[in-house]
Protein backbone atom coordinates (compact mmCIF):
# COMPACT_ATOMS: atom_id res chain seq x y z
CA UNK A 1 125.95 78.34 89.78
CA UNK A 2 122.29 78.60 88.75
CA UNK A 3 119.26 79.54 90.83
CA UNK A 4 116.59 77.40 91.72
CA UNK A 5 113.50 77.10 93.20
CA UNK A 6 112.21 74.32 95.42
CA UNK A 7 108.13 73.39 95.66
CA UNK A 8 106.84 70.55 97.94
CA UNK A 9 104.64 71.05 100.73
CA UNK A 10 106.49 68.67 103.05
CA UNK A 11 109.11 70.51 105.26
CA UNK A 12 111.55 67.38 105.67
CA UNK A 13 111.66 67.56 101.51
CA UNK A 14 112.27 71.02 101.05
CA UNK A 15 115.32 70.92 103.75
CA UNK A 16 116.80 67.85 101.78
CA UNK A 17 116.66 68.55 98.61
CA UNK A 18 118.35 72.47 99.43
CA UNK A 19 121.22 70.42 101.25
CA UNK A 20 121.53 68.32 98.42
CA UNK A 21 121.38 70.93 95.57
CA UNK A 22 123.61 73.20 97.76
CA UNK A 23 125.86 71.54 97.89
CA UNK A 24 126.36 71.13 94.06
CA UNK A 25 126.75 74.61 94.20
CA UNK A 26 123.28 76.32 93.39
CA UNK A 27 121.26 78.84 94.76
CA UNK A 28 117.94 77.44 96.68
CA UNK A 29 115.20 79.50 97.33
CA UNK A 30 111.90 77.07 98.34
CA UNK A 31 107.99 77.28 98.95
CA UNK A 32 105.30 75.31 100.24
CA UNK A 33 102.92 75.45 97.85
CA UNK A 34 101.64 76.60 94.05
CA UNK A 35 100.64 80.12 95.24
CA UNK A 36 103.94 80.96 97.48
CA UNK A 37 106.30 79.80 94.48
CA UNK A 38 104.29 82.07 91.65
CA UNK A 39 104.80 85.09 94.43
CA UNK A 40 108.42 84.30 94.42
CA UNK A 41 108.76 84.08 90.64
CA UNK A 42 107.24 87.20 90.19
CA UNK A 43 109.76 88.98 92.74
CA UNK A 44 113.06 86.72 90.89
CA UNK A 45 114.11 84.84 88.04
CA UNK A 46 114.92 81.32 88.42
CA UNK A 47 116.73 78.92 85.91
CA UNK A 48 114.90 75.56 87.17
CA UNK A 49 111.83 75.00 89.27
CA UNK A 50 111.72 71.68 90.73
CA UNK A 51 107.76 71.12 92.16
CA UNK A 52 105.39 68.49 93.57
CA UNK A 53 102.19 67.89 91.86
CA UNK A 54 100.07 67.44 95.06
CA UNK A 55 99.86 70.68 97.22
CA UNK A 56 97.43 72.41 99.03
CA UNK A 57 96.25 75.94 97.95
CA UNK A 58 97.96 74.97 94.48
CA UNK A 59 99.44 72.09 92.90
CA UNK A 60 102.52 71.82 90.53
CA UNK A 61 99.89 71.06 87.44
CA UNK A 62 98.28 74.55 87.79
CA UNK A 63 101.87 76.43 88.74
CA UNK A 64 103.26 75.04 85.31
CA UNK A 65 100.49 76.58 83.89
CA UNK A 66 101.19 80.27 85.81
CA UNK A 67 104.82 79.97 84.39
CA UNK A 68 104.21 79.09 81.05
CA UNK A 69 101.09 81.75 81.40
CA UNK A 70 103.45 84.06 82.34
CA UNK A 71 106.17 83.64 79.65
CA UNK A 72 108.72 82.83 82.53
CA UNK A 73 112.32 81.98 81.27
CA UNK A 74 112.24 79.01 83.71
CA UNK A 75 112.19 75.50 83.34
CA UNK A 76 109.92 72.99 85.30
CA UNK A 77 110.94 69.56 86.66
CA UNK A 78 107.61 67.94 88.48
CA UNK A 79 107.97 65.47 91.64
CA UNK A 80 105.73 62.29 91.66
CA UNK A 81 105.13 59.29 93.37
CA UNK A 82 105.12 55.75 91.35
CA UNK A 83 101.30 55.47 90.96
CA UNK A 84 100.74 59.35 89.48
CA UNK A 85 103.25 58.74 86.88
CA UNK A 86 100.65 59.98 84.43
CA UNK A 87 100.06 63.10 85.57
CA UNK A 88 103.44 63.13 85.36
CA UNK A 89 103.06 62.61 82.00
CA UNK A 90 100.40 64.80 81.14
CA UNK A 91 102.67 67.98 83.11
CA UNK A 92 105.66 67.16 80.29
CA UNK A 93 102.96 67.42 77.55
CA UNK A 94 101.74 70.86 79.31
CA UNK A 95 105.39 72.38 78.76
CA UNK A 96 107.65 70.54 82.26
CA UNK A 97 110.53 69.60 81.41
CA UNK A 98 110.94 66.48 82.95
CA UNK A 99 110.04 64.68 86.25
CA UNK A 100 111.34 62.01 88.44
CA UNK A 101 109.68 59.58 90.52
CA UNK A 102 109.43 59.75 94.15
CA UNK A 103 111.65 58.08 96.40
CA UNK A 104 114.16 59.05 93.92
CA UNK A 105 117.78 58.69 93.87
CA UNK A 106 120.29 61.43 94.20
CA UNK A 107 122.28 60.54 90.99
CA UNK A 108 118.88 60.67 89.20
CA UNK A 109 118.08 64.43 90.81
CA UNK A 110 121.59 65.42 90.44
CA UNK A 111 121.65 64.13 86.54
CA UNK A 112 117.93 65.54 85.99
CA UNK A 113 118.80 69.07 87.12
CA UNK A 114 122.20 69.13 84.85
CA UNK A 115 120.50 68.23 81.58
CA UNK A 116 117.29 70.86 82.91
CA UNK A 117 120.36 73.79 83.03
CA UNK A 118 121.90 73.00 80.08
CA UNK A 119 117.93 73.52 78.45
CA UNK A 120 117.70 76.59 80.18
CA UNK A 121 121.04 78.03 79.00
CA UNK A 122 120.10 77.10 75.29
CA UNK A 123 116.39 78.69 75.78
CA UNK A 124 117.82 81.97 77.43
CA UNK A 125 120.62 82.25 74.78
CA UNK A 126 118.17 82.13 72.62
CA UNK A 127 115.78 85.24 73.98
CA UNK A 128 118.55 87.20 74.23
CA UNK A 129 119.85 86.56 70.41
CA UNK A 130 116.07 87.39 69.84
CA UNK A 131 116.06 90.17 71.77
CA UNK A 132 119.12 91.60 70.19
CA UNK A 133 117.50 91.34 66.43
CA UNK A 134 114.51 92.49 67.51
CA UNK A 135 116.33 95.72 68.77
CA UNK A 136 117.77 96.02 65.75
CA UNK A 137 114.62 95.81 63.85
CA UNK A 138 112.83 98.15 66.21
CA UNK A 139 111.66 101.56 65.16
CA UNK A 140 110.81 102.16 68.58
CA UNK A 141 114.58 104.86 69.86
CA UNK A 142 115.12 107.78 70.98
CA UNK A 143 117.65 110.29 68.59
CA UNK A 144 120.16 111.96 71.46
CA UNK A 145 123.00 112.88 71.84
CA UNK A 146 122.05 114.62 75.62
CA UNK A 147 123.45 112.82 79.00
CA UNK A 148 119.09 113.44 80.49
CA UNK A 149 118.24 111.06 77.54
CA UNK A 150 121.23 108.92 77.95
CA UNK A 151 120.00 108.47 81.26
CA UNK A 152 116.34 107.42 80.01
CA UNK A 153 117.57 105.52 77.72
CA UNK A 154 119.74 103.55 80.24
CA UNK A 155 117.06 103.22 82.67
CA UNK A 156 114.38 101.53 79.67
CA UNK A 157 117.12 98.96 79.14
CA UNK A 158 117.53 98.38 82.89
CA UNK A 159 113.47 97.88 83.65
CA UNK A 160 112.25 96.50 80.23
CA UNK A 161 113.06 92.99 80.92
CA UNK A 162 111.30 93.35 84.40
CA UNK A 163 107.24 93.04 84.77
CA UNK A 164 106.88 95.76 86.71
CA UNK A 165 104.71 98.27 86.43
CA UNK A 166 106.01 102.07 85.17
CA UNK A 167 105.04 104.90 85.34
CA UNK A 168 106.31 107.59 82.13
CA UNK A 169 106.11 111.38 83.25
CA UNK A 170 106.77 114.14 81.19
CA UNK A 171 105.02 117.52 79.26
CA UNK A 172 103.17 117.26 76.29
CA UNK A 173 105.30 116.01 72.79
CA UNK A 174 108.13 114.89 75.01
CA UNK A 175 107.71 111.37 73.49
CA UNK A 176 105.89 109.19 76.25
CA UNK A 177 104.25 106.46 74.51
CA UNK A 178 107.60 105.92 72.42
CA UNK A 179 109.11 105.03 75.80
CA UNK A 180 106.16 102.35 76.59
CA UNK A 181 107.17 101.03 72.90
CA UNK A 182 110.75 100.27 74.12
CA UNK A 183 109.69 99.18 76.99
CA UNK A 184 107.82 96.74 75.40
CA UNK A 185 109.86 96.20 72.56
CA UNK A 186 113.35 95.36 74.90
CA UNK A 187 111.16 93.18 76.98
CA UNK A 188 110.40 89.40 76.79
CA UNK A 189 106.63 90.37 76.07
CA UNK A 190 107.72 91.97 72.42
CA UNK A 191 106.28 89.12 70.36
CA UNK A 192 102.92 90.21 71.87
CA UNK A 193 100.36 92.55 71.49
CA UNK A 194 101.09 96.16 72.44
CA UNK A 195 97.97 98.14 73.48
CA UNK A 196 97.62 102.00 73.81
CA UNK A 197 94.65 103.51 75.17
CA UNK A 198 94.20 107.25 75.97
CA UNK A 199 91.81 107.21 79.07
CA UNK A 200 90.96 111.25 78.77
CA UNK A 201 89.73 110.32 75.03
CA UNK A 202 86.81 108.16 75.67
CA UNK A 203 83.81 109.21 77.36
CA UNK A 204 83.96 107.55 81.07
CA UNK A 205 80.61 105.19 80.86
CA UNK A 206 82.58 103.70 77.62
CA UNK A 207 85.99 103.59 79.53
CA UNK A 208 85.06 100.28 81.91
CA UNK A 209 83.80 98.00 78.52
CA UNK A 210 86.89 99.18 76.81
CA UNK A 211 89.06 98.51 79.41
CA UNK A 212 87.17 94.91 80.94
CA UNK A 213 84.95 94.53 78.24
CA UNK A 214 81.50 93.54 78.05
CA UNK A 215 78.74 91.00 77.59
CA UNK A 216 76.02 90.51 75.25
CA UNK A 217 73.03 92.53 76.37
CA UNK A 218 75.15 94.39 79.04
CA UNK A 219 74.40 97.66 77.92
CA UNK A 220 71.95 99.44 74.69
CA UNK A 221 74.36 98.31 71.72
CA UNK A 222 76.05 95.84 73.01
CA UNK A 223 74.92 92.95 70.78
CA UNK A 224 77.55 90.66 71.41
CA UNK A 225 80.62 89.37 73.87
CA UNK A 226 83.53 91.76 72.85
CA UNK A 227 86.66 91.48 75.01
CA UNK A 228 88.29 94.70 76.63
CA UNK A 229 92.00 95.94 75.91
CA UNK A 230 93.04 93.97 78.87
CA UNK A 231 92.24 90.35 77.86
CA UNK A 232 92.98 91.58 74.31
CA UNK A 233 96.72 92.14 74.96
CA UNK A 234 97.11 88.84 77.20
CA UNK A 235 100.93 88.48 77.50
CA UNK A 236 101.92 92.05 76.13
CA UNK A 237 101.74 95.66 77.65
CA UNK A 238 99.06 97.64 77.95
CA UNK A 239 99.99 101.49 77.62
CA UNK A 240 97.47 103.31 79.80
CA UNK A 241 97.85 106.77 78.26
CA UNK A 242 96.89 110.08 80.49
CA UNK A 243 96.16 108.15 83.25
CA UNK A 244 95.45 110.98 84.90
CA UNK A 245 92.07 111.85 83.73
CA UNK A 246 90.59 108.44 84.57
CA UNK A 247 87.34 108.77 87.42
CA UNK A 248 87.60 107.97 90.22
CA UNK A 249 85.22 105.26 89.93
CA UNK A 250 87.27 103.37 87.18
CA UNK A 251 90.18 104.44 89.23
CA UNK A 252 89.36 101.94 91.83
CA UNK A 253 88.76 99.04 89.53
CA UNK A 254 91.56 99.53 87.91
CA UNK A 255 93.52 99.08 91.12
CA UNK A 256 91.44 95.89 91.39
CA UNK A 257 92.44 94.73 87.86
CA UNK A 258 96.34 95.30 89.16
CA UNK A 259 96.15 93.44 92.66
CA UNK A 260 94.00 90.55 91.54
CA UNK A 261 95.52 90.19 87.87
CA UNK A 262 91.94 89.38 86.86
CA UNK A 263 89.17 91.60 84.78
CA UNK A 264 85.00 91.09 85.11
CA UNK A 265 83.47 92.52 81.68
CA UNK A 266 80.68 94.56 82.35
CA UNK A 267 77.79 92.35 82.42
CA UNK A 268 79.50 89.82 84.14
CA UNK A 269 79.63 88.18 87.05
CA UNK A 270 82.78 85.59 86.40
CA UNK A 271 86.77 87.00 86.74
CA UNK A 272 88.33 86.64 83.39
CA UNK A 273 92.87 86.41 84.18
CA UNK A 274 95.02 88.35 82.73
CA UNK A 275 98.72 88.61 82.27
CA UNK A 276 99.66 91.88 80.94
CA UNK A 277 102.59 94.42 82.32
CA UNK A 278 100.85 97.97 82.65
CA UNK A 279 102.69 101.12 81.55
CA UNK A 280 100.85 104.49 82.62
CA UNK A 281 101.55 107.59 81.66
CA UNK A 282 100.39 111.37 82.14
CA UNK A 283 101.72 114.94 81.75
CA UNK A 284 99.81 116.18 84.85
CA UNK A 285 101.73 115.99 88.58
CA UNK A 286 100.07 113.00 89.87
CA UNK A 287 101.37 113.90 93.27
CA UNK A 288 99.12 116.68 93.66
CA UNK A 289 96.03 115.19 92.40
CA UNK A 290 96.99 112.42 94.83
CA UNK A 291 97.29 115.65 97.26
CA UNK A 292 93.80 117.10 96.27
CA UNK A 293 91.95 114.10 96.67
CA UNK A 294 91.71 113.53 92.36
CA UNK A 295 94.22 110.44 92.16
CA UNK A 296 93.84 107.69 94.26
CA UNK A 297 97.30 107.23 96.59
CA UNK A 298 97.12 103.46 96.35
CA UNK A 299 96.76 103.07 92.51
CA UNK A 300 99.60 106.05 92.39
CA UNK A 301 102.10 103.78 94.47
CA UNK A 302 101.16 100.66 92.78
CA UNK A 303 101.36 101.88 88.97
CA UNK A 304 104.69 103.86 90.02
CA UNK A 305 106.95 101.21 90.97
CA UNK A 306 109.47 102.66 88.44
CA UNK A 307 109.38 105.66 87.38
CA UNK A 308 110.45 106.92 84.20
CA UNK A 309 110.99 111.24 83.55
CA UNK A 310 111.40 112.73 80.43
CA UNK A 311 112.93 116.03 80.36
CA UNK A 312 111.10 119.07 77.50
CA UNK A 313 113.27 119.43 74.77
CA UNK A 314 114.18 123.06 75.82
CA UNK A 315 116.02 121.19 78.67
CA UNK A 316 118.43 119.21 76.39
CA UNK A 317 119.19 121.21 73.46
CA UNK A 318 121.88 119.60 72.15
CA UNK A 319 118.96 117.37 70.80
CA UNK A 320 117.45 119.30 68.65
CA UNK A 321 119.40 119.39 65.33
CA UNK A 322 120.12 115.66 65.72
CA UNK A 323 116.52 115.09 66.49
CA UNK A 324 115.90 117.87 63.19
CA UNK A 325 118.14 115.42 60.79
CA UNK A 326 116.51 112.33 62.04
CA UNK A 327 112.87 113.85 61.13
CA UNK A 328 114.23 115.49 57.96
CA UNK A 329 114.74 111.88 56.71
CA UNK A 330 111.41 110.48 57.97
CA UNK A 331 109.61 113.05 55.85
CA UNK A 332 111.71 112.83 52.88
CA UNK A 333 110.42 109.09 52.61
CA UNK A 334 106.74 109.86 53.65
CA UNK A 335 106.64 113.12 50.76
CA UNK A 336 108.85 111.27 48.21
CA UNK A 337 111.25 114.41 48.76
CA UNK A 338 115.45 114.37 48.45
CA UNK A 339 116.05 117.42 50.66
CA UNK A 340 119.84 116.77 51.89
CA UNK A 341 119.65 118.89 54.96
CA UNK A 342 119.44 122.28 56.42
CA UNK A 343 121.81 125.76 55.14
CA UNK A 344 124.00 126.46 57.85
CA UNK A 345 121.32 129.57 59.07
CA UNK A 346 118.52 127.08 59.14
CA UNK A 347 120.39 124.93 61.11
CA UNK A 348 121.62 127.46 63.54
CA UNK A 349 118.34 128.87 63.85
CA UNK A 350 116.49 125.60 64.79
CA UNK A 351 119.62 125.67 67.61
CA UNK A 352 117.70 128.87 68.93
CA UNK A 353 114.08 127.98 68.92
CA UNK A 354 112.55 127.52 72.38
CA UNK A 355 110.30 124.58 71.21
CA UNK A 356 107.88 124.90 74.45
CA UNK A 357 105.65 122.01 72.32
CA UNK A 358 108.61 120.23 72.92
CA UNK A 359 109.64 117.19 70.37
CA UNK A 360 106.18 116.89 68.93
CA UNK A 361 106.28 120.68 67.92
CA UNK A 362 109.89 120.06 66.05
CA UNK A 363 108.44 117.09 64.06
CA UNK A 364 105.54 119.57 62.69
CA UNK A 365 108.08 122.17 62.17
CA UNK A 366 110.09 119.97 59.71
CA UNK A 367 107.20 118.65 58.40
CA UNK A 368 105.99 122.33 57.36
CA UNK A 369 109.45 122.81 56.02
CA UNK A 370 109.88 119.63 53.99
CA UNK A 371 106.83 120.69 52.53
CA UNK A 372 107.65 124.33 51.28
CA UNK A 373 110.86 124.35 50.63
CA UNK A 374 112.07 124.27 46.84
CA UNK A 375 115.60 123.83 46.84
CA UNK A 376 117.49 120.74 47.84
CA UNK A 377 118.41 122.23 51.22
CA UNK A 378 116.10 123.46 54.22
CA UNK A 379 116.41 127.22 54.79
CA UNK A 380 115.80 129.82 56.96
CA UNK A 381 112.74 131.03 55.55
CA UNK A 382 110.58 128.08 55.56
CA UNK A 383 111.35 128.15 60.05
CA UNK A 384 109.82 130.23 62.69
CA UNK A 385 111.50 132.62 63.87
CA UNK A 386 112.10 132.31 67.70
CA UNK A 387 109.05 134.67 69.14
CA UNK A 388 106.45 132.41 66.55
CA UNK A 389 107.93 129.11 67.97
CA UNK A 390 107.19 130.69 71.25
CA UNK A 391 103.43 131.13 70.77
CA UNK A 392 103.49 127.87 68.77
CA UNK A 393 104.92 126.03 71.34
CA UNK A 394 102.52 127.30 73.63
CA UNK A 395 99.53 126.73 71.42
CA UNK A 396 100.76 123.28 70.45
CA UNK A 397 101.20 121.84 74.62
CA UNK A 398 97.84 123.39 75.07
CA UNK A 399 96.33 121.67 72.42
CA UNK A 400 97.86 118.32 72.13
CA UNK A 401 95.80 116.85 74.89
CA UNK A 402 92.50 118.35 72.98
CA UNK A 403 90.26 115.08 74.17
CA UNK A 404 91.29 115.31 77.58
CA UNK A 405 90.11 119.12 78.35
CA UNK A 406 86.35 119.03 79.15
CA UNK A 407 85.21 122.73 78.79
CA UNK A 408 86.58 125.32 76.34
CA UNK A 409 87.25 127.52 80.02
CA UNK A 410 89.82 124.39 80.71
CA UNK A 411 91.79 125.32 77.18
CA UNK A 412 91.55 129.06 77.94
CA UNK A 413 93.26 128.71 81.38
CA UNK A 414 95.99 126.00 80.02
CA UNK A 415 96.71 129.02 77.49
CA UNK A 416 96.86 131.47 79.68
CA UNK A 417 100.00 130.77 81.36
CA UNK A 418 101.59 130.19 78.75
CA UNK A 419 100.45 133.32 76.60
CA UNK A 420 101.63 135.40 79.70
CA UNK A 421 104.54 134.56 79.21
CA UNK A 422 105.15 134.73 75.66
CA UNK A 423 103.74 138.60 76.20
CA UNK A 424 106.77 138.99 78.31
CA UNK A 425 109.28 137.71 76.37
CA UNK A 426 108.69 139.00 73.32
CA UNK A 427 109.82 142.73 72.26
CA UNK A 428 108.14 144.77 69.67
CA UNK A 429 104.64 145.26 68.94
CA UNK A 430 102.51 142.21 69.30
CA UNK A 431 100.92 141.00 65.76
CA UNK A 432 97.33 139.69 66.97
CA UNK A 433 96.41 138.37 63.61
CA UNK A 434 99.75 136.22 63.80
CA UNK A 435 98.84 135.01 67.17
CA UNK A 436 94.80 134.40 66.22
CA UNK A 437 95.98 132.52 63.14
CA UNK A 438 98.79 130.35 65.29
CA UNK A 439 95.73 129.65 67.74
CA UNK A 440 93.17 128.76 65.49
CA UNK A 441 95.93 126.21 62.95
CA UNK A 442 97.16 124.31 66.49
CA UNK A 443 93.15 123.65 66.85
CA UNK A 444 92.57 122.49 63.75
CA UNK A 445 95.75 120.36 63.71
CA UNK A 446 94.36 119.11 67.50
CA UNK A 447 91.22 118.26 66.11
CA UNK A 448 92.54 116.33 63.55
CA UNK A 449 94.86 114.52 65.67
CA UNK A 450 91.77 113.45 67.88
CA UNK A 451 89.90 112.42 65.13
CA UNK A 452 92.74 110.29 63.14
CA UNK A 453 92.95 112.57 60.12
CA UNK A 454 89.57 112.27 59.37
CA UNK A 455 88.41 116.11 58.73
CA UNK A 456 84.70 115.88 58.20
CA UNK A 457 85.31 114.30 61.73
CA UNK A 458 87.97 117.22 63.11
CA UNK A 459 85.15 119.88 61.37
CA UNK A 460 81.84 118.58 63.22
CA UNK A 461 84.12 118.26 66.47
CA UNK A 462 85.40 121.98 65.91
CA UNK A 463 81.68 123.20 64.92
CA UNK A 464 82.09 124.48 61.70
CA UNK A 465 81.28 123.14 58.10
CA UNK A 466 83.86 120.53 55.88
CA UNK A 467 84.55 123.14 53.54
CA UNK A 468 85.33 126.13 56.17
CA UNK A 469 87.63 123.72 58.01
CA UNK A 470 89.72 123.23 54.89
CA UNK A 471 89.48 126.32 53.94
CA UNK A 472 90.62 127.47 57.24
CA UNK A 473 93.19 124.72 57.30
CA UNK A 474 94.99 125.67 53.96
CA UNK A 475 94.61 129.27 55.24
CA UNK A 476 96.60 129.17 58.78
CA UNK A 477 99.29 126.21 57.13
CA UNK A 478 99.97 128.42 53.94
CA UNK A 479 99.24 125.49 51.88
CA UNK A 480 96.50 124.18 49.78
CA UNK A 481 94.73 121.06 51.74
CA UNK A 482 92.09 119.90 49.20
C-alpha cells in the first residue's frame, strides 16, 4: 500500500480518482489546490503526488517547484488536458515524473501510478543507503553508555528525518550544538549547508543583516548585496545558538521569518524564500523569560515543537570515563601523543570529579593532561583533585557563555551561586590564590574561545597587553604558551 496525494480543483475529480486508487489499495489523502497540498506535505510524507496544472491560488507547475524546493521524497505525476500537453512537457523537464492526458483511461492511471511507485521505492532506498553511510562517516555522536543519553540519542533519530523545528535545552558544555549536528546530519537536509550562529555574540544592530542580510547602501559599510545566514543555508539547518539573548525586536522578525518561510534583507523591500529547518538552542529557562515578559510566548511555542533535554554530566556519571577514553584519543591525534590510557587512580579519580562545567570542562581536563603527562599512561597527578574541579567547574559554566553576559556585574552574579556553594562543600582552609588563579585561567580561556584563538584578539577584549595575556596564560595553565 503506498500513500498518495490527490490535487485538482474540481470536486467530481478528486472523488473519482480516490475511488479508483482506493480501491487498488492505497492511501488517498486530496486538496484543491497548490497551497492546500504543500500544507499537507509539510504535515506527511507521501510516495506519489498526482496534480493538475491549472488551479486557483496555485497551480501544479509552481507546487512541483515547492516539492522539489523542499527536497520532498515524493514523486509528481501532472494532469493535463490534450491542448497543454507542453506544459506538460516542460513540468517533466522541471523534475515530474510523468503525466497523462486528460480524459484519461483507467488502465493508463492505474499503469502510470505503478511504474511512479516502483521510482519512488528505488529513490527512497536510495536516501536511506545514503543516510546509513553518511552515519557512518559522521563525526557528529554522542560517547554513552547512560540510559538519559540513550534516550537523547533515541529521540535525534526519531525527529531528524522530520522538518520540524527543535528546540535543544541544556547547561553550559553539555554538548548542544553537537545535537543540532545530528540532527542535521541523520536528516535528509545533510548534503546541505549547516549554519551555526550564536545570537548573544553579535552586537544586536548587526544581528538582523546577519540573519536576513542586507543591501548595498543599506547601512555605513555595507558596500554591496551580501546574503544573511538564512538564504545562505537554503535547504540545510540553521542552528540558532543562545536563542535566548536575542531582542525583542529581532525576536519578532524572527517569528516572521518562521510563519512566512520568507526573509527581507535589510534595505529591502522584496521577500527573499527560504527553506531551511531551524534548530534553537539556549541554556537559560525559556519558560520564565517567556514568564517575565523577555521571550516572546509565540516564537517559544513555535521554535519548541520538539524538544530536546540534555542532562549535566554530573547527572549521568557512568559517562565520564567512557567520555575520558574517547577524548584521550582525540588529543593523542591533535598533539601527535601515544598515551594508552589512564593508571587505575587516574581513572578512578576522574569517576569522582563533580564536573559542574559539565562535558566541555572534561575535554579541557584531558586536554591539560595529555599535555603534561610524561609517561605513556595518564596519572593522578596531572587531574584535579575533586574540590579544584569544583571551582573549575564553576568558573568554566560561568564563563563559557563570555559574549552573551553584557556587564562584568552579570559574570559576578552567575559566579556567585556557584562560588557559594563550592564554599560549602569544601573542608579545610580555602586557598584564595588557587581560586584567583582558577578565575582568572577560565577568563582567559573564555576570551579566547570568543575570539577563535586569536590572542592579540582575547588580550584587547580582556584589557590588558599581548604579552601580559600570555604571560598570564602560561602562568594559570602551568605551561609555556609562546
Amino acid at each position: 500500500m503506498a500513500r498518495l496525494l490527490i490535487v485538482d480543483d474540481d470536486l467530481s475529480l478528486r472523488q473519482f480518482l480516490s475511488i479508483f486508487l482506493g480501491k487498488e489499495g492505497h492511501e488517498i489523502d486530496v486538496a484543491a489546490n497548490g497551497v492546500a497540498a504543500l500544507e499537507r506535505l509539510e504535515q506527511a510524507t507521501y510516495d506519489v503526488v498526482v496534480t493538475d496544472i491549472r488551479m486557483p491560488r496555485m497551480g501544479g507547475l509552481d507546487l512541483l517547484d515547492g516539492i522539489r524546493d523542499r527536497d520532498l521524497p515524493t514523486q509528481v505525476i501532472v494532469m493535463t488536458a490534450f491542448s497543454s500537453t507542453e506544459t506538460a512537457l516542460d513540468a517533466m523537464r522541471r523534475g515530474a515524473y510523468d503525466y497523462i492526458v486528460k480524459p484519461f483511461k483507467l488502465d493508463e492511471v492505474r499503469i502510470v501510478v505503478e511504474k511512479c511507485l516502483e521510482k519512488t521505492r528505488l529513490v527512497t532506498e536510495n536516501r536511506q543507503l545514503k543516510r546509513k553511510l553518511e552515519k557512518g562517516r559522521s563525526p557528529t555522536a554522542f560517547t554513552y553508555q547512560s540510559k538519559a543519553m540513550a534516550d537523547v540519542v533515541e529521540m535525534i533519530e526519531r525527529v531528524a528525518s522530520t522538518p520540524s523545528n527543535v528546540l535543544v535545552l541544556g547547561e553550559s558544555g553539555t554538548g548542544k550544538e553537537l545535537v543540532a549536528r545530528m540532527l542535521h546530519h541523520r536528516s535528509p537536509r545533510a548534503s546541505r549547508p549547516f549554519v551555526a550562529i550564536n545570537c548573544g555574540a553579535i552586537p544586536a544592530p548587526l544581528m538582523e543583516s546577519e540573519l536576513f542580510g542586507h543591501t548595498k547602501g543599506a547601512f555605513t559599510g555595507a558596500t554591496q548585496d551580501k546574503k544573511g545566514l538564512f538564504e545562505a543555508a537554503t535547504g540545510g539547518t540553521v542552528l540558532l545558538d543562545e536563542i535566548g539573548e536575542l531582542s525583542i525586536g529581532l525576536q519578532v522578525k524572527l517569528l516572521r521569518v518562521l510563519q512566512e518561510r520568507t526573509v527581507t534583507p535589510v534595505g529591502s523591500t522584496s521577500e527573499v524564500a527560504i527553506d531551511v529547518r531551524v534548530v534553537a538552542s539556549t541554556h537559560r529557562d525559556l519558560r520564565e523569560a517567556v514568564v517575565d515578559g523577555s521571550f516572546r510566548a509565540d516564537l517559544y511555542y513555535r521554535l519548541n515543537v520538539i524538544e530536546v533535554r540534555l542532562p549535566p554530566l554530573r547527572e549521568r556519571r557512568e559517562d565520564i570515563v567512557p567520555l575520558a577514553d574517547h577524548f584521550l584519543d582525540v588529543m593523542n591525534q591533535r598533539m601527535g601523543r601515544d598515551i594508552k590510557g589512564f593508571k587505575p587512580e587516574a581513572r578512578a579519580l576522574l569517576a569522582k570529579l563533580p564536573f559542574n562545567g559539565n562535558v566541555r570542562e572534561l575535554e579541557n581536563v584531558i586536554e591539560r593532561a595529555v599535555a603534561l603527562e610524561t609517561s605513556d599512561q595518564i596519572s593522578a597527578a596531572w587531574l584535579p583533585d575533586p574540590g579544584s574541579s569544583l571551582l573549575l567547574g564553576d568558573f568554566s559554566a560561568a564563563t563559557a557563555d563570555l559574549a552573551v553576559l553584557r556587564t562584568p556585574e552579570e559574570l559576578l552574579d552567575q559566579l556567585s551561586a556557584g562560588v557559594d556553594r563550592w564554599l560549602d562543600e569544601m573542608a579545610g582552609d580555602l586557598d584564595l590564590e588557587a581560586l584567583v588563579s582558577a578565575f582568572e585561567h577560565s577568563l582567559l580561556c573564555a576570551a579566547l574561545r570568543v575570539t577563535s584563538g586569536n590572542k592579540t584578539d582575547a588580550a584587547r577584549l580582556l584589557g590588558v597587553t599581548f604579552r601580559s595575556f600570555r604571560y598570564k596564560l602560561a602562568k594559570t595553565k602551568g605551561l609555556d604558551d609562546s
